[in-house]
PDB file of N, CA and C in Angstrom:
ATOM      1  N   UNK A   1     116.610  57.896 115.313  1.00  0.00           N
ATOM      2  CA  UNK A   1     116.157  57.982 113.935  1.00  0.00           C
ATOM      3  C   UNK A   1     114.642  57.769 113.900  1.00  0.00           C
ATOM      4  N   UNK A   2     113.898  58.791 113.443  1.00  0.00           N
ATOM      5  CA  UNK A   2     112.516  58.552 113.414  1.00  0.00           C
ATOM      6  C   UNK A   2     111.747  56.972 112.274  1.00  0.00           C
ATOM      7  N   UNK A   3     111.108  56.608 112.413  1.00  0.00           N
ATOM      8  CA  UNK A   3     110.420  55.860 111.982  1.00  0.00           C
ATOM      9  C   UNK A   3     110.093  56.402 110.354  1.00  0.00           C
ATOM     10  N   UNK A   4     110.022  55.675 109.251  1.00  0.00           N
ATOM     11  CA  UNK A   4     109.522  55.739 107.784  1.00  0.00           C
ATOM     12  C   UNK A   4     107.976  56.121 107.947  1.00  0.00           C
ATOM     13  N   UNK A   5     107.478  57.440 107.341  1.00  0.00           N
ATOM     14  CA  UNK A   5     106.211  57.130 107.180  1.00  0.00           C
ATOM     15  C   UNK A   5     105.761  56.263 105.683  1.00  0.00           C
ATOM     16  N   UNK A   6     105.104  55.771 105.880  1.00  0.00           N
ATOM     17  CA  UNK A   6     104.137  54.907 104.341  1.00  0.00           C
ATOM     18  C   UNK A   6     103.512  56.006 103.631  1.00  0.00           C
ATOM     19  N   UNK A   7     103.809  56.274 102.941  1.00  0.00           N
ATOM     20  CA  UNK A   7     102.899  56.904 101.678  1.00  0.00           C
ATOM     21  C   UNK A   7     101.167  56.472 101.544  1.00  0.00           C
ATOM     22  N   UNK A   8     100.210  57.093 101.094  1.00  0.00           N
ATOM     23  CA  UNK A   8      98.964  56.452 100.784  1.00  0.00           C
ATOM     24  C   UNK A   8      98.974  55.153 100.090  1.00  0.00           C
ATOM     25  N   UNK A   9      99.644  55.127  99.106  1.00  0.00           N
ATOM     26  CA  UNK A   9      99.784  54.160  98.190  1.00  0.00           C
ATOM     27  C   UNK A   9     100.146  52.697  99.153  1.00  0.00           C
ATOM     28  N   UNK A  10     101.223  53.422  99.760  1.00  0.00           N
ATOM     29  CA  UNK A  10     101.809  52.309 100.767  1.00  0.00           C
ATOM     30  C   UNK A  10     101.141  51.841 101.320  1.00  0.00           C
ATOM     31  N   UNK A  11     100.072  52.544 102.093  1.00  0.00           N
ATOM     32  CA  UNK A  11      99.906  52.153 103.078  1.00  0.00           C
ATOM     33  C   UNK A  11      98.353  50.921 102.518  1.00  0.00           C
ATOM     34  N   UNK A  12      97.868  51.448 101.322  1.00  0.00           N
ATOM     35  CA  UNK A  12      96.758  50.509 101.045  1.00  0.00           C
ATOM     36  C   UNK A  12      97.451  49.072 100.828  1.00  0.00           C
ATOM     37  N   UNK A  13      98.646  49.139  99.909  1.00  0.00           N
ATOM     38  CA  UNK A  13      98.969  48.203  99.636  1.00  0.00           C
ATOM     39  C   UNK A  13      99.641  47.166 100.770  1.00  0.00           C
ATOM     40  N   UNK A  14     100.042  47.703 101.610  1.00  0.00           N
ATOM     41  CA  UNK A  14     100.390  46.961 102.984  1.00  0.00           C
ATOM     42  C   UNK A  14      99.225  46.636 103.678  1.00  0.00           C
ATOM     43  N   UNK A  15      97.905  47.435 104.120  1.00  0.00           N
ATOM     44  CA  UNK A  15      96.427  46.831 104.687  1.00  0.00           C
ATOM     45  C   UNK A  15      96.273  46.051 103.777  1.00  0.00           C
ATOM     46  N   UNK A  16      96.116  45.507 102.261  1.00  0.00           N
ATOM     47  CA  UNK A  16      95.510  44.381 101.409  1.00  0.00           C
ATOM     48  C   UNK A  16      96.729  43.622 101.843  1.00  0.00           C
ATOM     49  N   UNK A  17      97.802  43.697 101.786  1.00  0.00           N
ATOM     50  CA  UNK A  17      98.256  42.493 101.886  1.00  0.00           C
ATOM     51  C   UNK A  17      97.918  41.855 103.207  1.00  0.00           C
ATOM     52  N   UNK A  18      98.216  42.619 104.571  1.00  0.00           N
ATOM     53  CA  UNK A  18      97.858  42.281 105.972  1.00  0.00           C
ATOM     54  C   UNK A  18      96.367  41.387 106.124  1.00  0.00           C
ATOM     55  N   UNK A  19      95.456  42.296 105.080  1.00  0.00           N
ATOM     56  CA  UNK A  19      94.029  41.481 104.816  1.00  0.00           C
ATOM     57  C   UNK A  19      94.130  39.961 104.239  1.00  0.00           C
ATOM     58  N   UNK A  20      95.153  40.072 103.169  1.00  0.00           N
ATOM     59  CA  UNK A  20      94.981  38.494 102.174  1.00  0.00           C
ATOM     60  C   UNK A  20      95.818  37.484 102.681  1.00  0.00           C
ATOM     61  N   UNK A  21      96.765  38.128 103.843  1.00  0.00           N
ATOM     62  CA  UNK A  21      97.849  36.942 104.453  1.00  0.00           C
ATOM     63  C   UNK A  21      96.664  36.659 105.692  1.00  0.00           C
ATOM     64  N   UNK A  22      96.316  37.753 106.284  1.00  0.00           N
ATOM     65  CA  UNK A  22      95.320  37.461 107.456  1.00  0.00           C
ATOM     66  C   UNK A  22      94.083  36.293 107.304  1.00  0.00           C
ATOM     67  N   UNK A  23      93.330  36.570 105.999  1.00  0.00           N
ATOM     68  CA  UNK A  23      92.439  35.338 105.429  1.00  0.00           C
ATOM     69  C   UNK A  23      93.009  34.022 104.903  1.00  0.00           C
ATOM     70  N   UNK A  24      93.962  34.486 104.781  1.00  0.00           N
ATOM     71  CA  UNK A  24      94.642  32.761 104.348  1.00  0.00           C
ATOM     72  C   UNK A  24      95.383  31.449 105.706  1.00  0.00           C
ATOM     73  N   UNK A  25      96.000  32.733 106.922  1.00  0.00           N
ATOM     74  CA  UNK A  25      96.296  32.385 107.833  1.00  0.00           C
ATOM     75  C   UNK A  25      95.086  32.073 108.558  1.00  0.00           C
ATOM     76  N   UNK A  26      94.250  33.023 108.931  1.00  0.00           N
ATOM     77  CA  UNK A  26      92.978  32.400 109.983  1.00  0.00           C
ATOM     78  C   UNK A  26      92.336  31.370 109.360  1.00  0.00           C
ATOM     79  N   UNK A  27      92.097  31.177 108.010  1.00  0.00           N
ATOM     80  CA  UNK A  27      91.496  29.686 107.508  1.00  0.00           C
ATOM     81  C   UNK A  27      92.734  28.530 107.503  1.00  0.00           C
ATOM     82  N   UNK A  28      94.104  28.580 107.297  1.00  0.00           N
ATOM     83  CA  UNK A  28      94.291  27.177 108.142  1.00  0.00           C
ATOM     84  C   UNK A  28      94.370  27.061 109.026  1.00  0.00           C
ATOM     85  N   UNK A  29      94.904  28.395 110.028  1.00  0.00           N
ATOM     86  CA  UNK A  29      95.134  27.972 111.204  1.00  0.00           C
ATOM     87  C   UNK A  29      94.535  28.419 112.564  1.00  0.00           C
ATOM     88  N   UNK A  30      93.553  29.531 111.804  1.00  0.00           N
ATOM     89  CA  UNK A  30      92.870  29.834 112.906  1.00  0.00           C
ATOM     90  C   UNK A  30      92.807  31.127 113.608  1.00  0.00           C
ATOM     91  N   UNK A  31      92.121  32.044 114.701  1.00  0.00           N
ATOM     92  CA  UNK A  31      92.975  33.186 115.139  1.00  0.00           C
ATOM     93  C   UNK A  31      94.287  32.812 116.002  1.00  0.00           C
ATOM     94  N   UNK A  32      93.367  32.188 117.223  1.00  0.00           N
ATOM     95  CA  UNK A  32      94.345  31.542 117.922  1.00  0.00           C
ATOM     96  C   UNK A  32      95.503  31.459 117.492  1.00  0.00           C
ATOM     97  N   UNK A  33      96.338  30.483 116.598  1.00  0.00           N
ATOM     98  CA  UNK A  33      97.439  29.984 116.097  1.00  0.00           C
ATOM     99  C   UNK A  33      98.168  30.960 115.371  1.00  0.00           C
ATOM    100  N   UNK A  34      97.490  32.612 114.898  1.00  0.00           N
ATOM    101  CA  UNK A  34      97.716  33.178 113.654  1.00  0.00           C
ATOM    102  C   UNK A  34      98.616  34.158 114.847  1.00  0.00           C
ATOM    103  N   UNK A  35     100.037  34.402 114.205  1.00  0.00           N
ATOM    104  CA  UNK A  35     100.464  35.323 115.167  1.00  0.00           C
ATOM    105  C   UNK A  35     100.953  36.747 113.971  1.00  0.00           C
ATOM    106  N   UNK A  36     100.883  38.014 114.898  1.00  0.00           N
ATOM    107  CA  UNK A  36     100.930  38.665 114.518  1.00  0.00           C
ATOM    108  C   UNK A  36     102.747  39.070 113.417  1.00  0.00           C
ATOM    109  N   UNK A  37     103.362  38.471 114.580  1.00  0.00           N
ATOM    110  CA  UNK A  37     104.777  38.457 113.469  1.00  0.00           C
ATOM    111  C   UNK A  37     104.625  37.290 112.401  1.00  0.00           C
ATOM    112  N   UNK A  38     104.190  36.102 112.204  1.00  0.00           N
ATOM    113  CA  UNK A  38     103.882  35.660 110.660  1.00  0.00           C
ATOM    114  C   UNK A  38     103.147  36.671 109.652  1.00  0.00           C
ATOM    115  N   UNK A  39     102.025  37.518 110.227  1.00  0.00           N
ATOM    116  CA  UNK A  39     101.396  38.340 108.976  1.00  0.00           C
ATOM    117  C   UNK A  39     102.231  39.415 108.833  1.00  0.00           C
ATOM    118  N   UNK A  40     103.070  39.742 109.311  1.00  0.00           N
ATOM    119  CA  UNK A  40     103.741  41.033 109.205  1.00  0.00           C
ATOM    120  C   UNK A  40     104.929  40.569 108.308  1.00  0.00           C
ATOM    121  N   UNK A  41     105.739  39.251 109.072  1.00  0.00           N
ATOM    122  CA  UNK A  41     106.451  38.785 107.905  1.00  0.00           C
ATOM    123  C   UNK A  41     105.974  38.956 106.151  1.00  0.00           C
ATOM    124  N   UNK A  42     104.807  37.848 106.323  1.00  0.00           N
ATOM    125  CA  UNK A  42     104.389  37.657 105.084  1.00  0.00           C
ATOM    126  C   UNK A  42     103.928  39.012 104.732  1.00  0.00           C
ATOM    127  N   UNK A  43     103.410  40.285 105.238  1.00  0.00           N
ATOM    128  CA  UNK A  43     103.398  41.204 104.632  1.00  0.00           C
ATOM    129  C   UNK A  43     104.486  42.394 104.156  1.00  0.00           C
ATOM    130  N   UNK A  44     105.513  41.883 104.454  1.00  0.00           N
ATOM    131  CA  UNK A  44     107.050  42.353 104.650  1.00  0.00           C
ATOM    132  C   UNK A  44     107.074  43.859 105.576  1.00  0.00           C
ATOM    133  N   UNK A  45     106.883  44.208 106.859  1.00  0.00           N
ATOM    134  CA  UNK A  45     106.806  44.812 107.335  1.00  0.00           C
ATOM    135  C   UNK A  45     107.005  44.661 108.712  1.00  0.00           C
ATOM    136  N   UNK A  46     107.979  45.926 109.543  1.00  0.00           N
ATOM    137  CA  UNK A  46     108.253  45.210 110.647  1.00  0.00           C
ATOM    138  C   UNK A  46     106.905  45.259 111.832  1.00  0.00           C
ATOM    139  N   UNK A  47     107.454  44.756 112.863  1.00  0.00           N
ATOM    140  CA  UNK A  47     106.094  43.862 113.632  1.00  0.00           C
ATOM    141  C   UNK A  47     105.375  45.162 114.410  1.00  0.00           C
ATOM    142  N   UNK A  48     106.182  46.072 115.026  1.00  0.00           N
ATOM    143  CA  UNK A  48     105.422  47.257 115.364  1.00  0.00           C
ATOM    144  C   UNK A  48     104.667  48.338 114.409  1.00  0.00           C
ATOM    145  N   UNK A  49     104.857  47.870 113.130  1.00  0.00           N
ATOM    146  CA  UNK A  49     104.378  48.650 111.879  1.00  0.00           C
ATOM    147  C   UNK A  49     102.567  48.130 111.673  1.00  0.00           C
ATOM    148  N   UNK A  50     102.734  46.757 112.126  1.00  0.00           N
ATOM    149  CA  UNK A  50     101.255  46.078 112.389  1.00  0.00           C
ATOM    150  C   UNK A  50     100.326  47.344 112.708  1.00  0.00           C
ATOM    151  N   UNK A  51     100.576  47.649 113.659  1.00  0.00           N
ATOM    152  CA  UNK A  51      99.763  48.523 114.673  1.00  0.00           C
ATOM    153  C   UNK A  51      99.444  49.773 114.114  1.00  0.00           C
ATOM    154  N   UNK A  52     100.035  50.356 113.488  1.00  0.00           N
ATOM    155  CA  UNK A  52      99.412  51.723 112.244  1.00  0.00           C
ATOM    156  C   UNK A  52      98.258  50.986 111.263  1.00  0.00           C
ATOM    157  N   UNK A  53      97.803  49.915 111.321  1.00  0.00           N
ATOM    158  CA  UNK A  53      97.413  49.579 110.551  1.00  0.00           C
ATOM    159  C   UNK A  53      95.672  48.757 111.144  1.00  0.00           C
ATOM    160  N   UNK A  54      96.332  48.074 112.849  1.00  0.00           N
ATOM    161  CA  UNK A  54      95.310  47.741 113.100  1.00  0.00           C
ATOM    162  C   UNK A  54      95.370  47.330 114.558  1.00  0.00           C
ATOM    163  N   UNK A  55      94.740  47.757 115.336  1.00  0.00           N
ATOM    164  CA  UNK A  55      95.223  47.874 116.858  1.00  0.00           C
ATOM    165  C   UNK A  55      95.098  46.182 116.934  1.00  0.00           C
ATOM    166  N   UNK A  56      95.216  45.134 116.789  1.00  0.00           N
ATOM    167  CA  UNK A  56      94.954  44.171 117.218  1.00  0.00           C
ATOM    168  C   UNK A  56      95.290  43.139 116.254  1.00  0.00           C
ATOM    169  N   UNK A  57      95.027  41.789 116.465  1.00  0.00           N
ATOM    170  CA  UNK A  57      95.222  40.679 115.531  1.00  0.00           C
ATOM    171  C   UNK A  57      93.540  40.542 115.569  1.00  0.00           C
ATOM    172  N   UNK A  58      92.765  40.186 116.598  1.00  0.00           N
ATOM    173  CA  UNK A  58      91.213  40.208 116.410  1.00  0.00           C
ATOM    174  C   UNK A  58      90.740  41.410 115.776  1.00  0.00           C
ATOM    175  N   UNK A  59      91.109  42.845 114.793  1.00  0.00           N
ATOM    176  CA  UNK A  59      91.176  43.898 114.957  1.00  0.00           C
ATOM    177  C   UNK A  59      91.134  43.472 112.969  1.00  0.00           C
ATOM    178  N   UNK A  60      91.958  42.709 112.580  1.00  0.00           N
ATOM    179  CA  UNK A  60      92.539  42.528 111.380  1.00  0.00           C
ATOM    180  C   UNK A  60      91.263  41.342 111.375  1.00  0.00           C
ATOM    181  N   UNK A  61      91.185  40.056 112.030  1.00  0.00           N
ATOM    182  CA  UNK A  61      90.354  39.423 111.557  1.00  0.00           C
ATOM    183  C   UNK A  61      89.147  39.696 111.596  1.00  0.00           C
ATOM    184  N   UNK A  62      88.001  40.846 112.026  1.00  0.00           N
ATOM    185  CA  UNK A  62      87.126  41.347 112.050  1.00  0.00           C
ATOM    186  C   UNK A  62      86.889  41.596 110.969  1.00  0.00           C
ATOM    187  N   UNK A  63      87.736  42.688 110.330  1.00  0.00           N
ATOM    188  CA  UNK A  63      88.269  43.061 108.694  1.00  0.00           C
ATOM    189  C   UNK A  63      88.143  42.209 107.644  1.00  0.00           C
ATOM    190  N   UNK A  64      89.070  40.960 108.085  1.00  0.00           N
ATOM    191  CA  UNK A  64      88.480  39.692 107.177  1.00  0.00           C
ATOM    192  C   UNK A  64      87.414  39.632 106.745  1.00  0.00           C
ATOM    193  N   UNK A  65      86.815  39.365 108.286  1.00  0.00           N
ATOM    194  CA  UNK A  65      85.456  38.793 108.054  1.00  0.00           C
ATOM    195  C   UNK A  65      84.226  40.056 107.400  1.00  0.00           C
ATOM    196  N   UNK A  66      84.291  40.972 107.677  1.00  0.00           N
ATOM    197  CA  UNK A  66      84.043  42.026 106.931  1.00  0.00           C
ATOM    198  C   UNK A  66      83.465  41.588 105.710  1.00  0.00           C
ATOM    199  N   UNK A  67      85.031  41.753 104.839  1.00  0.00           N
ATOM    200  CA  UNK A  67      85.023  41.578 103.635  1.00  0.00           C
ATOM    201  C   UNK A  67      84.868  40.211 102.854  1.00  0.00           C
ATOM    202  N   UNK A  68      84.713  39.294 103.802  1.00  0.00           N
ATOM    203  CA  UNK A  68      84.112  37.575 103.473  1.00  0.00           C
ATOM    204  C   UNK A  68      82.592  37.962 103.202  1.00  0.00           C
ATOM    205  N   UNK A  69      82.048  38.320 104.657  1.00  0.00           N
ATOM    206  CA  UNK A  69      80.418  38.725 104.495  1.00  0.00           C
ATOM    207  C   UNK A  69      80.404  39.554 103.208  1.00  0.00           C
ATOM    208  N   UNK A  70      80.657  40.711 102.560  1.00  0.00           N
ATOM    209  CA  UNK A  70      80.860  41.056 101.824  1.00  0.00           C
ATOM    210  C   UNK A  70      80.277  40.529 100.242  1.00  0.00           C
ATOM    211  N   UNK A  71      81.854  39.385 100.203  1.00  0.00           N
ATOM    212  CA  UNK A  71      81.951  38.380  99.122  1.00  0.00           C
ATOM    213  C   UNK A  71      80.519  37.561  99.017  1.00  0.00           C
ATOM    214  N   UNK A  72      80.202  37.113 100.512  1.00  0.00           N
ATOM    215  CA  UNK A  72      79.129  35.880 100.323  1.00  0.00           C
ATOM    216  C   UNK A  72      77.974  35.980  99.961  1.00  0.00           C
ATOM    217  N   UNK A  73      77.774  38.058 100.473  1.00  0.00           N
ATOM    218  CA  UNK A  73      76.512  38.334 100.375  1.00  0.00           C
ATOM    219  C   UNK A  73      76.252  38.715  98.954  1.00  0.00           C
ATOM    220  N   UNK A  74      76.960  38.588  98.048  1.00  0.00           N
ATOM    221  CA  UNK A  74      77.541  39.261  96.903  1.00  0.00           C
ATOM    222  C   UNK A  74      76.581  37.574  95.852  1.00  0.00           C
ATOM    223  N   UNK A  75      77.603  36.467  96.557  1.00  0.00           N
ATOM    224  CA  UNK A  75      77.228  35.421  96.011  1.00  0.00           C
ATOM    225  C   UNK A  75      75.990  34.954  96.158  1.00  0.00           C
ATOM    226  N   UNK A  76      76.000  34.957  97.765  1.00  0.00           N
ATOM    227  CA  UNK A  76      73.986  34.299  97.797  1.00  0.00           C
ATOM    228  C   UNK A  76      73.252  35.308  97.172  1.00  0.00           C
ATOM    229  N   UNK A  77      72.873  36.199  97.359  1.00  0.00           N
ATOM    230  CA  UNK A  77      71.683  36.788  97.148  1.00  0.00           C
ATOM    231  C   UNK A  77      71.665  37.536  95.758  1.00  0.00           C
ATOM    232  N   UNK A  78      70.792  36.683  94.827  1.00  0.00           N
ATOM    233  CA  UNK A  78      71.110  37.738  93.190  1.00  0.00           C
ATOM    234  C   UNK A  78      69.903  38.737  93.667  1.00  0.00           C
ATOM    235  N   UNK A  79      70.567  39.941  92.250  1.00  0.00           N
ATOM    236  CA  UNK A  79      70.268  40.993  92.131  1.00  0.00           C
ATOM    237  C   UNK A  79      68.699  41.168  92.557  1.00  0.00           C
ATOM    238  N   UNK A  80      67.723  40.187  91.855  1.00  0.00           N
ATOM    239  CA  UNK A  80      66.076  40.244  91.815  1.00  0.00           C
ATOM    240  C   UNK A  80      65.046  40.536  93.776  1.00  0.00           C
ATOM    241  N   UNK A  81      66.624  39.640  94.091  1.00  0.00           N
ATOM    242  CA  UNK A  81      66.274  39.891  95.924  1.00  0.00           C
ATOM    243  C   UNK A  81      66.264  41.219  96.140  1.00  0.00           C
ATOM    244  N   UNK A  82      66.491  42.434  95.882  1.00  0.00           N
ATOM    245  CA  UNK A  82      66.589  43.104  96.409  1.00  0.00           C
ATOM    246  C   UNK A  82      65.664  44.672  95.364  1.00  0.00           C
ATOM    247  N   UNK A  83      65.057  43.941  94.237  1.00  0.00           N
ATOM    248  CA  UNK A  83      63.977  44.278  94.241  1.00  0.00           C
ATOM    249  C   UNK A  83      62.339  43.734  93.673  1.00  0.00           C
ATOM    250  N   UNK A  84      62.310  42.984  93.893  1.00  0.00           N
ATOM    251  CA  UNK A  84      61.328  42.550  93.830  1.00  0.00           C
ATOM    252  C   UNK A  84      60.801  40.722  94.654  1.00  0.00           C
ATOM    253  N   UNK A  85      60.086  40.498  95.498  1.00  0.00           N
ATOM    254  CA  UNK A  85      59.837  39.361  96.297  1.00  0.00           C
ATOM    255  C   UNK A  85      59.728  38.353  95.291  1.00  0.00           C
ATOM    256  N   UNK A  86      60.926  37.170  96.000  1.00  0.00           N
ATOM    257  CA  UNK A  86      61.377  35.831  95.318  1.00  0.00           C
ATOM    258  C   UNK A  86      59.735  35.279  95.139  1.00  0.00           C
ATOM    259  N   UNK A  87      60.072  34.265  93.930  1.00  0.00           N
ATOM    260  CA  UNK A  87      58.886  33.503  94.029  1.00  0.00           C
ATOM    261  C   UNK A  87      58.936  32.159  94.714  1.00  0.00           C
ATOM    262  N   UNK A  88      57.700  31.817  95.096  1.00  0.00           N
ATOM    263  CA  UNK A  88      57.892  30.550  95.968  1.00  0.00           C
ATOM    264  C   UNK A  88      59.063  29.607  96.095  1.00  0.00           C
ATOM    265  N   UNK A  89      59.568  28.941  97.080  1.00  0.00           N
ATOM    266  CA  UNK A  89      60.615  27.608  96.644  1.00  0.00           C
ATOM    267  C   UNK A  89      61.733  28.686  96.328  1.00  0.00           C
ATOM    268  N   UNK A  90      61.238  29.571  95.949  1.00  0.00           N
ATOM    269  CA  UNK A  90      63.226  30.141  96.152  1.00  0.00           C
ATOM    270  C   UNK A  90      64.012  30.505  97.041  1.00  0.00           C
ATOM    271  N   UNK A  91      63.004  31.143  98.381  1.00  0.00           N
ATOM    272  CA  UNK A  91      64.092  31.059  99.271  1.00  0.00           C
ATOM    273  C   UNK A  91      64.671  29.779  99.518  1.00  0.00           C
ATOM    274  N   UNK A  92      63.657  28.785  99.603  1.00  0.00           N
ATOM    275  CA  UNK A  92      64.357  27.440 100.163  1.00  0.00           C
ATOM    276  C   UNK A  92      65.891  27.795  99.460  1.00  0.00           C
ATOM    277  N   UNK A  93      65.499  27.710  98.251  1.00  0.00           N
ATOM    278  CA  UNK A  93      67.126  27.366  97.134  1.00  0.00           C
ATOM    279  C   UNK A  93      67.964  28.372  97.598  1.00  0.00           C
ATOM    280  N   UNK A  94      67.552  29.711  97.816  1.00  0.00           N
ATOM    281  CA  UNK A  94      68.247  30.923  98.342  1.00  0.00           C
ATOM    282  C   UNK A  94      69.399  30.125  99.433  1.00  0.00           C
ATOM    283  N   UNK A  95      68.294  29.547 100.825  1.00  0.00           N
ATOM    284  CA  UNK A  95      68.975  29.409 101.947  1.00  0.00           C
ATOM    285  C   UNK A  95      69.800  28.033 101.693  1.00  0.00           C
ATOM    286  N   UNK A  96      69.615  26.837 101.123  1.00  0.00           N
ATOM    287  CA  UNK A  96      70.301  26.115 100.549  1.00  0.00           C
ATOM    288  C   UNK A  96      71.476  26.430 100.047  1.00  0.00           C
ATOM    289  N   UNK A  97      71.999  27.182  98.924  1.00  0.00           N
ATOM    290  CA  UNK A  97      72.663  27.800  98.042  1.00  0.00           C
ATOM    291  C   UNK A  97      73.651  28.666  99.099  1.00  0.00           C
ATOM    292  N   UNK A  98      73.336  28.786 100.038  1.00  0.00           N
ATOM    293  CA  UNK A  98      74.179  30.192 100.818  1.00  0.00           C
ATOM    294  C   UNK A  98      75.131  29.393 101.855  1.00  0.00           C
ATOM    295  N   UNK A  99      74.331  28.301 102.313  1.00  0.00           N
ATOM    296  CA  UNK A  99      74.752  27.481 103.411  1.00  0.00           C
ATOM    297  C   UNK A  99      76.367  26.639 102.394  1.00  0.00           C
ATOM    298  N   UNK A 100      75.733  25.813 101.012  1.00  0.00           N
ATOM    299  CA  UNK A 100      76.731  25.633 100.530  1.00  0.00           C
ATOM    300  C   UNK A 100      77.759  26.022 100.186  1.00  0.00           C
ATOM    301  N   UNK A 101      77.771  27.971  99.798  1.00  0.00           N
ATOM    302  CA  UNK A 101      78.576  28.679  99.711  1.00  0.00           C
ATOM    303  C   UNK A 101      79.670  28.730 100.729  1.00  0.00           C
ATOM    304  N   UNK A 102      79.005  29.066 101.695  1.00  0.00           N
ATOM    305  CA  UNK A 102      79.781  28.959 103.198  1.00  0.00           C
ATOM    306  C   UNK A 102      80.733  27.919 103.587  1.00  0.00           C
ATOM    307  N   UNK A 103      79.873  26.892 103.094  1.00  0.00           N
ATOM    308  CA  UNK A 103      80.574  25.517 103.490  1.00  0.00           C
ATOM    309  C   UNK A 103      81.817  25.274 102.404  1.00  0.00           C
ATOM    310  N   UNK A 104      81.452  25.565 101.455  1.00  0.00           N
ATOM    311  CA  UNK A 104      82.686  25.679 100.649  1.00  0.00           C
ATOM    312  C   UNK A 104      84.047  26.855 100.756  1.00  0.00           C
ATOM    313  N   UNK A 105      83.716  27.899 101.279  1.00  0.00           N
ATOM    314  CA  UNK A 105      84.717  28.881 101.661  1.00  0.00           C
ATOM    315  C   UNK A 105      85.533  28.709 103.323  1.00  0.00           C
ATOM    316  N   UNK A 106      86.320  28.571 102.923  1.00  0.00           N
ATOM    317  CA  UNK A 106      87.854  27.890 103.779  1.00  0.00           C
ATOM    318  C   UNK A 106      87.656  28.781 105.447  1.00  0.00           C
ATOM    319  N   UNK A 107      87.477  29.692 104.985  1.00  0.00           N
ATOM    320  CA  UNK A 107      87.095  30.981 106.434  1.00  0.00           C
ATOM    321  C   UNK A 107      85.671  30.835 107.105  1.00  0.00           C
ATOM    322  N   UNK A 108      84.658  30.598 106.840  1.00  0.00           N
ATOM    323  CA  UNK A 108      83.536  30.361 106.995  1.00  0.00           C
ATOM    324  C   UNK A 108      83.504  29.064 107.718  1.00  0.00           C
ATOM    325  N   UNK A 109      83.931  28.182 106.585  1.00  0.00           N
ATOM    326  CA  UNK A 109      83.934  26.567 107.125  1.00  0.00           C
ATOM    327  C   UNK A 109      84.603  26.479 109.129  1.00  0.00           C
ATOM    328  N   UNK A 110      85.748  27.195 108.710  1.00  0.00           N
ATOM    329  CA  UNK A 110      86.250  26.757 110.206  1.00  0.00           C
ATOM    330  C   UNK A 110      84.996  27.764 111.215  1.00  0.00           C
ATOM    331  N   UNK A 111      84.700  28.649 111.060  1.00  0.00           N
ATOM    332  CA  UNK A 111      83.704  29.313 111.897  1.00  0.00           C
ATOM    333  C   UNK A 111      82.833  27.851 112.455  1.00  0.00           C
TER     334      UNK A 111
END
């Protein structure tokens, strides 16, 4: 019996989930500890189905981190950075402000 293909629809909605179980798993527990049949569980999909999706477990957390950098760069740096040069004392606050960000986000922190 051949294998189910996923639909488009499917298939995004199975990579976000693989993504949001993957970021929640590598921040408590790490890559190491994060195995590929828990995210597949939690993404309800069987364990060789992983692999249409992402050759690897370091493959998926890359992805994460991706889309963390993403988020952070989103948060540190307002809009004015990118056109016109901060005024004095703001980078300090810039690089201040970014470090705390970090330190506060669960994925980052364990980095």
């Amino acid at each position: 019996m051949a294998a189910k293909a996923f639909s488009e629809q499917e298939r995004e909605r199975i990579r976000q989930r693989l993504l949001v179980r993957g970021r929640e798993s590598f921040s408590r527990q790490g890559l190491r500890k994060t195995s590929v049949a828990d995210l597949t569980k939690a993404a309800g999909i069987a364990l060789g189905s992983f692999y249409l999706f992402f050759q690897s477990k370091e493959d998926l957390f890359f992805a994460v981190l991706e889309e963390e950098e993403k988020a952070l760069r989103e948060q540190i740096f307002p809009p004015q950075m990118l056109t016109q040069p901060l005024p004095r004392g703001s980078l300090k606050q810039l690089l201040l402000g970014g470090i705390q960000v970090m330190m506060e986000n669960p994925l980052t922190r364990r980095l």
